[in-house]
C-alpha atoms as a PDB file:
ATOM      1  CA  UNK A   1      -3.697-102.154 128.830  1.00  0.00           C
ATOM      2  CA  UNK A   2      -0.697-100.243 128.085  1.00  0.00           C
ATOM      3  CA  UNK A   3      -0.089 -96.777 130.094  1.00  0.00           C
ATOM      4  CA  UNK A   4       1.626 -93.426 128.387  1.00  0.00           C
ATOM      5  CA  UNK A   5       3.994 -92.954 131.448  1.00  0.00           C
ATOM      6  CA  UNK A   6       2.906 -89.416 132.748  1.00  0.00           C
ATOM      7  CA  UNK A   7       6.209 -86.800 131.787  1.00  0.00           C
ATOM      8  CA  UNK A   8       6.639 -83.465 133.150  1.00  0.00           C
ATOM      9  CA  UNK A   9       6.494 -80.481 131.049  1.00  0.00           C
ATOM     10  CA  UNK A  10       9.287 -78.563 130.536  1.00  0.00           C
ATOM     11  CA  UNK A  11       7.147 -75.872 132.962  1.00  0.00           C
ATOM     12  CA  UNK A  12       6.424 -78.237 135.299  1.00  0.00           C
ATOM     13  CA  UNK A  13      10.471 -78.883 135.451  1.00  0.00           C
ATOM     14  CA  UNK A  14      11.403 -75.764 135.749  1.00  0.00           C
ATOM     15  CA  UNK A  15       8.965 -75.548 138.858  1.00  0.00           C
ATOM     16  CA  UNK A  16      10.272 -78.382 140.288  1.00  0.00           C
ATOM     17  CA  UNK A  17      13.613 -77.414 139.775  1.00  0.00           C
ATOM     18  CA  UNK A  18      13.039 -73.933 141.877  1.00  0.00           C
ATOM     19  CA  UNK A  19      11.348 -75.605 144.718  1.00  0.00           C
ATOM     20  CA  UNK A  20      14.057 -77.977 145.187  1.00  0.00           C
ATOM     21  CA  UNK A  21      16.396 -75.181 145.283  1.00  0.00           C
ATOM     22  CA  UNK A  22      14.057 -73.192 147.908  1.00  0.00           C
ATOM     23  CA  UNK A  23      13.807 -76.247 149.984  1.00  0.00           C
ATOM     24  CA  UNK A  24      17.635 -76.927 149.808  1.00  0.00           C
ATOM     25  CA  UNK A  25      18.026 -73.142 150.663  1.00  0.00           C
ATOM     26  CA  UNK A  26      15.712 -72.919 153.458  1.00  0.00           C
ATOM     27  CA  UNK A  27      15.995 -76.287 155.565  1.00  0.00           C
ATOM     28  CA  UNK A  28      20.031 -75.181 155.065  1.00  0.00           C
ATOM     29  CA  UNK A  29      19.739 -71.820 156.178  1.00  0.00           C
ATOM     30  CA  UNK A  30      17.655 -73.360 159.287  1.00  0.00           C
ATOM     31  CA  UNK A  31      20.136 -74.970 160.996  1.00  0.00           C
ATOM     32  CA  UNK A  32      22.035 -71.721 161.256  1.00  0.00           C
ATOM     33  CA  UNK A  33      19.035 -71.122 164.014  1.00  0.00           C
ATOM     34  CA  UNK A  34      20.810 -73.618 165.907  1.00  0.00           C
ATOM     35  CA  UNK A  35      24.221 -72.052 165.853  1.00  0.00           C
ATOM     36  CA  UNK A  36      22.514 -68.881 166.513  1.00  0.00           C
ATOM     37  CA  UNK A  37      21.094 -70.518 170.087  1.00  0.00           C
ATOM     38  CA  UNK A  38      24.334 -71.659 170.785  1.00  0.00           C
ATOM     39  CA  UNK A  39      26.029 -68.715 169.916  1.00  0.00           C
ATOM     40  CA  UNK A  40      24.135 -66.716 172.200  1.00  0.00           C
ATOM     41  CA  UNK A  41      24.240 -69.483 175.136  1.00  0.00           C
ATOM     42  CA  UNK A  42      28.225 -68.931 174.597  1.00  0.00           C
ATOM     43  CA  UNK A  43      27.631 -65.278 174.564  1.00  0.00           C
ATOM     44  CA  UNK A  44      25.569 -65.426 177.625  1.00  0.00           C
ATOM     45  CA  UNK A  45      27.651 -67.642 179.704  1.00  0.00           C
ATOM     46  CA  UNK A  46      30.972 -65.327 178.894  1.00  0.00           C
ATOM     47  CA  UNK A  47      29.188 -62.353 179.821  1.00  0.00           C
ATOM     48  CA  UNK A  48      27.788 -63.384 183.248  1.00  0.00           C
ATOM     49  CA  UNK A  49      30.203 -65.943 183.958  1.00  0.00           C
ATOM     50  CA  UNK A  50      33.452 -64.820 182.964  1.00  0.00           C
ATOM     51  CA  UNK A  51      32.448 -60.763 182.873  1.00  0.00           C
ATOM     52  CA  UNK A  52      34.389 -61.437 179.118  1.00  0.00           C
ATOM     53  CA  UNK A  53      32.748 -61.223 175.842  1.00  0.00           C
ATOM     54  CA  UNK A  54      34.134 -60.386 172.069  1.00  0.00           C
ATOM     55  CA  UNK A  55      31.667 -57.798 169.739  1.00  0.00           C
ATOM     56  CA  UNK A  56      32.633 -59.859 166.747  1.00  0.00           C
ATOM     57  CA  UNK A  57      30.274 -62.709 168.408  1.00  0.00           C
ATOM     58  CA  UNK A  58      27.592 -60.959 169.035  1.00  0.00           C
ATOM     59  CA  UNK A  59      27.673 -59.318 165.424  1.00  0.00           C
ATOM     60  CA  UNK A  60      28.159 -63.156 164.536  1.00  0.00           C
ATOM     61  CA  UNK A  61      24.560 -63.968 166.126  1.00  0.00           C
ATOM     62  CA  UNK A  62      23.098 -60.748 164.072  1.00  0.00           C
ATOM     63  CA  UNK A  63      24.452 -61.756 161.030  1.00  0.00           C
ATOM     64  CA  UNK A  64      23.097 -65.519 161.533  1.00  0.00           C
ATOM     65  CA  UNK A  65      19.805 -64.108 162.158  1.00  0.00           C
ATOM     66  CA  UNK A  66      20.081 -61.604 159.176  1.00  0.00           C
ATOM     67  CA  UNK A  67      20.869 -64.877 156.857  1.00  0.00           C
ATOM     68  CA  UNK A  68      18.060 -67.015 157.663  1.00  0.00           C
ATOM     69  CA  UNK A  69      15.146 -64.530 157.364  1.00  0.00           C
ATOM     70  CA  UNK A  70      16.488 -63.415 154.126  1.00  0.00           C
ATOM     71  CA  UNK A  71      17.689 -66.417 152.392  1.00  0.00           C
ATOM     72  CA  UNK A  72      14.459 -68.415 154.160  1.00  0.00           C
ATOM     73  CA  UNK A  73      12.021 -66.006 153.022  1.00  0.00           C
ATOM     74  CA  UNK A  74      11.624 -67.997 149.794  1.00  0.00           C
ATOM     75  CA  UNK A  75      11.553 -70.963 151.539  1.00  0.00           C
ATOM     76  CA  UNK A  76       8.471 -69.490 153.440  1.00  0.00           C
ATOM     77  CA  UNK A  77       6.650 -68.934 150.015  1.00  0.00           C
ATOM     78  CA  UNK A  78       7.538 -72.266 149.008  1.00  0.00           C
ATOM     79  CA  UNK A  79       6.022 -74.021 151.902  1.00  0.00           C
ATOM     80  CA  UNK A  80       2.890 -71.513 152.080  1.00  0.00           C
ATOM     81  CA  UNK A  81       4.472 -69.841 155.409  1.00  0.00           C
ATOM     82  CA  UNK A  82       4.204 -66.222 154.888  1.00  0.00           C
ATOM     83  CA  UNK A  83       1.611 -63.786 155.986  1.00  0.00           C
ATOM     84  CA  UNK A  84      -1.488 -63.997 154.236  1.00  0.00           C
ATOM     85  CA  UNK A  85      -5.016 -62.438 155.614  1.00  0.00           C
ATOM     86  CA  UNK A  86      -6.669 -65.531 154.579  1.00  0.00           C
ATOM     87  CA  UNK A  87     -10.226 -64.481 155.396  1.00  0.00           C
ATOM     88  CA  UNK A  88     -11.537 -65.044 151.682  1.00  0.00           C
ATOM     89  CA  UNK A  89      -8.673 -67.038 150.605  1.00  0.00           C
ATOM     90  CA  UNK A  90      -9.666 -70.032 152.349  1.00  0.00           C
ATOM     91  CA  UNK A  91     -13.110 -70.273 151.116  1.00  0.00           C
ATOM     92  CA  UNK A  92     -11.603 -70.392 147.502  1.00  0.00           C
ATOM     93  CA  UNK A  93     -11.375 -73.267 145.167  1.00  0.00           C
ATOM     94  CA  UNK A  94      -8.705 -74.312 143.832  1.00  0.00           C
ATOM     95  CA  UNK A  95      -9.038 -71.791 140.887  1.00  0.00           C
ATOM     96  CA  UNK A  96      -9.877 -68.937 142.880  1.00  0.00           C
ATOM     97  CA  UNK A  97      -7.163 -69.531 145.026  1.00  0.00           C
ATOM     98  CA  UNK A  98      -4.581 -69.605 141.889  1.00  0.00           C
ATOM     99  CA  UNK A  99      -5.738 -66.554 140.530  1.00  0.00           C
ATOM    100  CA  UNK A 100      -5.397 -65.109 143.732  1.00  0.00           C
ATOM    101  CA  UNK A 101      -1.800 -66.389 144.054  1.00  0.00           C
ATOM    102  CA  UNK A 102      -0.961 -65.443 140.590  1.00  0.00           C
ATOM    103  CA  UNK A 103      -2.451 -62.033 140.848  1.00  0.00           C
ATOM    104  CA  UNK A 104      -0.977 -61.373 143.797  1.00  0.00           C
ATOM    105  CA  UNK A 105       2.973 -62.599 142.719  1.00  0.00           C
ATOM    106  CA  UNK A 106       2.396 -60.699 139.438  1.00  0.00           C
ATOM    107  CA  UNK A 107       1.224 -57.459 141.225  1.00  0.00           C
ATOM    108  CA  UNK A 108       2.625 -57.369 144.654  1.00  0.00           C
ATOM    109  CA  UNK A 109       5.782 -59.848 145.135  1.00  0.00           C
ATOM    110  CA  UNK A 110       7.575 -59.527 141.748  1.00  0.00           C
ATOM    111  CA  UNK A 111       7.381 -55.487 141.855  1.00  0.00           C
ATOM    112  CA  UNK A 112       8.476 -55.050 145.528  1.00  0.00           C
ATOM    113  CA  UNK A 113      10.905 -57.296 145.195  1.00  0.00           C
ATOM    114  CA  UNK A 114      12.219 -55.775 142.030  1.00  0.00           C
ATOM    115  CA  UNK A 115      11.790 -52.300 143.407  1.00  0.00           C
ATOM    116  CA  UNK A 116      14.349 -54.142 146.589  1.00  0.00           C
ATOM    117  CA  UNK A 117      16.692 -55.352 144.359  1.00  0.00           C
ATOM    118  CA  UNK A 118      17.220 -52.330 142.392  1.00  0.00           C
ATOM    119  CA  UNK A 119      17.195 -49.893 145.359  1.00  0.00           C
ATOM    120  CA  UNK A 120      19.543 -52.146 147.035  1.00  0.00           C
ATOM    121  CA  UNK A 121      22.561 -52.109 143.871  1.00  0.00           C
ATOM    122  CA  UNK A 122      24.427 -49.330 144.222  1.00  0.00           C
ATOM    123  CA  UNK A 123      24.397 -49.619 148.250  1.00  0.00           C
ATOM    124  CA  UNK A 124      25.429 -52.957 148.034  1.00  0.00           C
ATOM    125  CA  UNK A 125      28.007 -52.322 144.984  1.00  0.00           C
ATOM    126  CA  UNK A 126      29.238 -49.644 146.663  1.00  0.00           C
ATOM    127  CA  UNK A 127      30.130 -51.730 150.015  1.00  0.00           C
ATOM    128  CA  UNK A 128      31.848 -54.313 147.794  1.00  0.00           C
ATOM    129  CA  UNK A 129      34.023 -51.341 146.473  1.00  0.00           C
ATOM    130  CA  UNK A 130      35.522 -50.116 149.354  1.00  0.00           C
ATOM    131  CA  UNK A 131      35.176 -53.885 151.395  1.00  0.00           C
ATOM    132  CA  UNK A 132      32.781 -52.348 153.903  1.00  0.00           C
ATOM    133  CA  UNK A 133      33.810 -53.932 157.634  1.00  0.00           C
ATOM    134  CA  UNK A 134      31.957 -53.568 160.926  1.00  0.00           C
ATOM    135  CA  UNK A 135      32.171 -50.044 162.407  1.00  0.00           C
ATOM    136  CA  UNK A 136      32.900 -51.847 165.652  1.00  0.00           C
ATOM    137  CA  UNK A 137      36.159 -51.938 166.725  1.00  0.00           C
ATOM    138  CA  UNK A 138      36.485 -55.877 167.252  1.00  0.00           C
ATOM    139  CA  UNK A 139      33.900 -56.432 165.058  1.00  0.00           C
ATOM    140  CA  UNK A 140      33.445 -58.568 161.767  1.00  0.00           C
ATOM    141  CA  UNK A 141      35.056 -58.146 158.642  1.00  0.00           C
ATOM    142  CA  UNK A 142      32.991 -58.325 155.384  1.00  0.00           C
ATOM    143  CA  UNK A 143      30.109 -56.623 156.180  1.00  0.00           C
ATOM    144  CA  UNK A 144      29.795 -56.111 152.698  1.00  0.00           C
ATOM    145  CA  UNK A 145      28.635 -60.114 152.445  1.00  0.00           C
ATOM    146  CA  UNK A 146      25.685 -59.502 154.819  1.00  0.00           C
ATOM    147  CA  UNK A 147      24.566 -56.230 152.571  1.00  0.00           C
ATOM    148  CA  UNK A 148      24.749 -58.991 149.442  1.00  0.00           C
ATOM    149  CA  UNK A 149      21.995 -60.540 151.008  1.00  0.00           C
ATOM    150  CA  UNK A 150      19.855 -57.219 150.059  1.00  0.00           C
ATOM    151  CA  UNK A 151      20.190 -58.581 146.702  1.00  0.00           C
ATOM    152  CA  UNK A 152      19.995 -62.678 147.208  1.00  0.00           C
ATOM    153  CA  UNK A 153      16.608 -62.215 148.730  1.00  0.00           C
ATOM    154  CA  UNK A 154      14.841 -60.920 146.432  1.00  0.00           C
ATOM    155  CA  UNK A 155      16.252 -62.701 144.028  1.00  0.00           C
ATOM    156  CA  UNK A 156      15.435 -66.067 145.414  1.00  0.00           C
ATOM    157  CA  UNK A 157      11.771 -64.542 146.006  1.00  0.00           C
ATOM    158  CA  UNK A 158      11.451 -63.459 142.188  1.00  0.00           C
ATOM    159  CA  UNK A 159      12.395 -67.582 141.487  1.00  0.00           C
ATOM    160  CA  UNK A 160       9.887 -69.064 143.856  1.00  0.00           C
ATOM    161  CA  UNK A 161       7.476 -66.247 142.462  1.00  0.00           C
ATOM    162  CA  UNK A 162       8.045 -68.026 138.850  1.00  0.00           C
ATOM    163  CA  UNK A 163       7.267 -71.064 139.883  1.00  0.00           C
ATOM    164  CA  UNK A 164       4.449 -70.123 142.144  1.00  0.00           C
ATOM    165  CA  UNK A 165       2.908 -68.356 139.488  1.00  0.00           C
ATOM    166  CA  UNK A 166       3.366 -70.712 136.825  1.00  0.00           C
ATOM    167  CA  UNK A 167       1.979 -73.276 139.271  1.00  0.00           C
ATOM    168  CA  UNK A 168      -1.299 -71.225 139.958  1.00  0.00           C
ATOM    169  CA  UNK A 169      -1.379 -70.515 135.738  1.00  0.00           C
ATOM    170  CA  UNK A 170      -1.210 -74.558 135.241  1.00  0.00           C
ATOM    171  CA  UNK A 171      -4.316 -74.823 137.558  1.00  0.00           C
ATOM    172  CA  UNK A 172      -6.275 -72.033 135.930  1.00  0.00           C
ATOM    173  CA  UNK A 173      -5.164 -73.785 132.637  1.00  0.00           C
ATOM    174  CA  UNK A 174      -6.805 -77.105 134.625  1.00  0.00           C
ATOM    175  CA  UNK A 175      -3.770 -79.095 134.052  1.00  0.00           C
ATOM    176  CA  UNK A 176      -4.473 -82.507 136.398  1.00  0.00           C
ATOM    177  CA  UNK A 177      -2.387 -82.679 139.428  1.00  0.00           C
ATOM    178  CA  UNK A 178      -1.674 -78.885 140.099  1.00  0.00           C
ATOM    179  CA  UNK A 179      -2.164 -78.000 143.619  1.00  0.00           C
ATOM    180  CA  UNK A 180      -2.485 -75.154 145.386  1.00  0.00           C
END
């Protein structure tokens, strides 16, 4: 007997097509951690070794740190990592748990993270204007980048929100092989 090979939807695409780019995003951002660690090892060893040490490395660890809890935060919602109080949650089916995920993206995620990025313009425009530096004498140049990330967080949260939402709406649809 013949099968119909099974295609993806164009919505089930479209949610692949975010998670691969929150997965690509977050396992890249992670090694960063381990530049961070030897960044401050470096830092460490300068200080109390050599009584030396440069601000523009230390800002350097900051800034690493900075970059992979923003840009990993959607990572986190990808892989089910962030803070929930799970007390009721677990007990769930599958379809109480989607409408609890979709409820909760719709109301909660996609408005504070709207509310983020649009607070966050004009400060962020406004160090791109004037090519904001560190106030640090020695320090890093371009603070302006780090401030962009006020703006690439939330907007790689609102993209794992679509598909995370869309995901729990195939499920309470009771599309076969939704998970969540």
């Amino acid at each position: 007997m013949n099968q119909i090979p099974n295609h993806p939807t164009p919505c089930q695409r479209l949610i692949d097509a975010i998670d691969h780019f929150s997965e690509l995003s977050g396992r890249g951002v992670a090694w960063l951690t381990l530049l961070m660690v030897l960044l401050t090892f470096l830092i460490v060893v300068l200080r109390y070794g050599f009584d030396s040490g440069w601000i523009a490395l230390q800002e350097s660890v900051t800034w690493l740190h900075a970059t992979v809890f923003m840009i990993g935060a959607s990572y986190a919602l990808k892989r089910d990592s962030h803070v929930r109080v799970d007390i009721f949650y677990q007990k769930f089916g599958s379809r109480g748990r989607a409408l609890v995920d979709l409820l909760g993206s719709l109301l909660l995620l996609l408005p504070v993270c709207l509310f983020i990025f649009l607070a966050s313009w004009d400060y962020v425009l406004e160090a791109w204007k004037i090519g904001e530096s560190s106030a640090e004498t020695g320090g890093l140049p371009g603070l302006y980048l780090l401030k962009s990330l006020l703006l690439i967080m939330p907007a790689l949260l609102i993209l794992q929100a679509l598909a995370h939402s869309l995901r729990a709406w195939l499920v309470l649809r009771g599309d076969e092989g939704q998970q969540i």
